[in-house]
C-alpha atoms as a PDB file:
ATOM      1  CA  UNK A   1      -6.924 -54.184  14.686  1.00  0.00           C
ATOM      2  CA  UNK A   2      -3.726 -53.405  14.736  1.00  0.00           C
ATOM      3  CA  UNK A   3      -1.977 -49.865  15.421  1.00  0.00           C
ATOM      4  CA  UNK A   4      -0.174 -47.569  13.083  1.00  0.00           C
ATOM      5  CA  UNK A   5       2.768 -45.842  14.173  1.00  0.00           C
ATOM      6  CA  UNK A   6       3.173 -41.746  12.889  1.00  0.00           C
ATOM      7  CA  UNK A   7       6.322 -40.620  12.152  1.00  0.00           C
ATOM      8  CA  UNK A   8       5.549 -36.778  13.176  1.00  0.00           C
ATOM      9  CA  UNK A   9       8.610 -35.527  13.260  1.00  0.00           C
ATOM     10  CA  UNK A  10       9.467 -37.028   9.504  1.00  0.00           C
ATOM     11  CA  UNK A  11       6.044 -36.271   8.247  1.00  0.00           C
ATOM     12  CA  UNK A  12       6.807 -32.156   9.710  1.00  0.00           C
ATOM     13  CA  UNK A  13       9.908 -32.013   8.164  1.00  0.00           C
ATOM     14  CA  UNK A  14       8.969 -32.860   5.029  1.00  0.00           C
ATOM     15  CA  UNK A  15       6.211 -30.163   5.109  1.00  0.00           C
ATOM     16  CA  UNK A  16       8.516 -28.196   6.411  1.00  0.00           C
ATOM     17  CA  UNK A  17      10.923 -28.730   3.509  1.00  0.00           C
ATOM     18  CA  UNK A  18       8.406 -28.123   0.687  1.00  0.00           C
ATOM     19  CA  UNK A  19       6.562 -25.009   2.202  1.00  0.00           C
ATOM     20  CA  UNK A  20      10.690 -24.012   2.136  1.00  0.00           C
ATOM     21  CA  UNK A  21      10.683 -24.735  -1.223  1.00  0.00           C
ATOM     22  CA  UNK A  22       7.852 -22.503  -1.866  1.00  0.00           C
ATOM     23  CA  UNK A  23       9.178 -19.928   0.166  1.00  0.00           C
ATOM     24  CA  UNK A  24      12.174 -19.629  -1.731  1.00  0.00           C
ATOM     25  CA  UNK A  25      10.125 -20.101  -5.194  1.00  0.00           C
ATOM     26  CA  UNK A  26       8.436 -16.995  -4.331  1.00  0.00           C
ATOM     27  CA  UNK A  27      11.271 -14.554  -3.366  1.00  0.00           C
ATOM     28  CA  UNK A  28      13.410 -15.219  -6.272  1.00  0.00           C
ATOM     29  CA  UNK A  29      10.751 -14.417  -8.413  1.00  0.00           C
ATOM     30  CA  UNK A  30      11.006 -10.782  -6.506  1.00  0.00           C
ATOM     31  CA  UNK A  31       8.347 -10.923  -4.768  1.00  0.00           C
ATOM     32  CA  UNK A  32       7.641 -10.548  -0.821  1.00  0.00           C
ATOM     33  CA  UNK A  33       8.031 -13.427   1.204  1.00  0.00           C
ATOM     34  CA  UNK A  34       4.714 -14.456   2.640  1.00  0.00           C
ATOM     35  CA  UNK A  35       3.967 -13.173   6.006  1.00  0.00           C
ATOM     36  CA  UNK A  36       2.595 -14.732   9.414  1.00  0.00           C
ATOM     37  CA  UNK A  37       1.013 -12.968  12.207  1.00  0.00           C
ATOM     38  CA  UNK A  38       0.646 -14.412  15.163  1.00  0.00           C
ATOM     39  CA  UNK A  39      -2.330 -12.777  17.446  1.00  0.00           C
ATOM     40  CA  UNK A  40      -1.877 -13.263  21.497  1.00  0.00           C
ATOM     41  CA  UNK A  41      -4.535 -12.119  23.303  1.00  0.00           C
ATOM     42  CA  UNK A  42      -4.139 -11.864  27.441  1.00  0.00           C
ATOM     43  CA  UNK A  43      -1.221 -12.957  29.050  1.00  0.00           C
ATOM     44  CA  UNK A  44      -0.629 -17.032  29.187  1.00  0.00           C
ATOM     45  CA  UNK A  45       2.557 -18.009  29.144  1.00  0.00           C
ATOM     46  CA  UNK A  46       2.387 -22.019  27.217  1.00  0.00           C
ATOM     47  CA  UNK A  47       0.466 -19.782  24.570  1.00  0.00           C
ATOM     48  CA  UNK A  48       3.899 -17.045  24.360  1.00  0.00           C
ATOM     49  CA  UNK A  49       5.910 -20.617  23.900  1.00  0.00           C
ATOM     50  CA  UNK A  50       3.901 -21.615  21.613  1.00  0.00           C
ATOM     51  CA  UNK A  51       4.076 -18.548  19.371  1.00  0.00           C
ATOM     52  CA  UNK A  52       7.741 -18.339  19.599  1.00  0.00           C
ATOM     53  CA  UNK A  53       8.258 -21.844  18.153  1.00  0.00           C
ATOM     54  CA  UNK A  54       5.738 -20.587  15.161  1.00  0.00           C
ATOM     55  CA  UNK A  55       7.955 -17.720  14.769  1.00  0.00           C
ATOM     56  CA  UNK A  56      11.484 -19.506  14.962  1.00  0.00           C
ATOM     57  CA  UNK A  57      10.145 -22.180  12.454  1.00  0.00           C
ATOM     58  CA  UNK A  58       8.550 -19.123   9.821  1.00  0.00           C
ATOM     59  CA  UNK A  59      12.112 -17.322   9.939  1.00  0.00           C
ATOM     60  CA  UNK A  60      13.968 -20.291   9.601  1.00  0.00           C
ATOM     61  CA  UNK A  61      11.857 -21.164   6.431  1.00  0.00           C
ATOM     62  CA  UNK A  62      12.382 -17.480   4.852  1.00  0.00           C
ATOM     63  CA  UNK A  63       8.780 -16.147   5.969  1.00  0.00           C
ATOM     64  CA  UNK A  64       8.164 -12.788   7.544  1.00  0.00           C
ATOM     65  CA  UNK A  65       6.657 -12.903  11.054  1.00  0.00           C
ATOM     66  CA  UNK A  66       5.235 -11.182  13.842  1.00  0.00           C
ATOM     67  CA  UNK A  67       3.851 -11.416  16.932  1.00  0.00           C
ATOM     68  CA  UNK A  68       1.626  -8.858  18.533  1.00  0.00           C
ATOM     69  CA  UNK A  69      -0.421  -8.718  21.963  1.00  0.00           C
ATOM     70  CA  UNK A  70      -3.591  -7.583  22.971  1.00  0.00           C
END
């Protein structure tokens, strides 16, 4: 059996690239951009990373996002 190597980073972009193409399909038809919220509950601080890179990647593809704690 022989292994299969993933090209992640290829394979994210390209989701990446059509969920911006969605993104952009949506707000110039006037409507709202869709929204993420991002939920962190107690105080970890791999989980705040985490969150941030969710948030830098939904603004960079148009989306609205937020991050709240509990």
């Amino acid at each position: 059996m022989s292994a299969t190597l993933l090209q992640g980073r290829e394979v994210a972009a390209a989701i990446g690239e059509a969920i911006g193409t969605r993104v952009e399909a949506i707000t110039a038809a006037g409507e709202a951009p869709p929204s993420l919220r991002i939920l962190l509950v107690g105080n970890d601080d791999a989980s705040a990373v985490y969150a941030g890179g969710l948030q830098k990647a939904g603004v960079k593809l148009g989306m609205s996002v937020e991050i709240d704690t509990y």
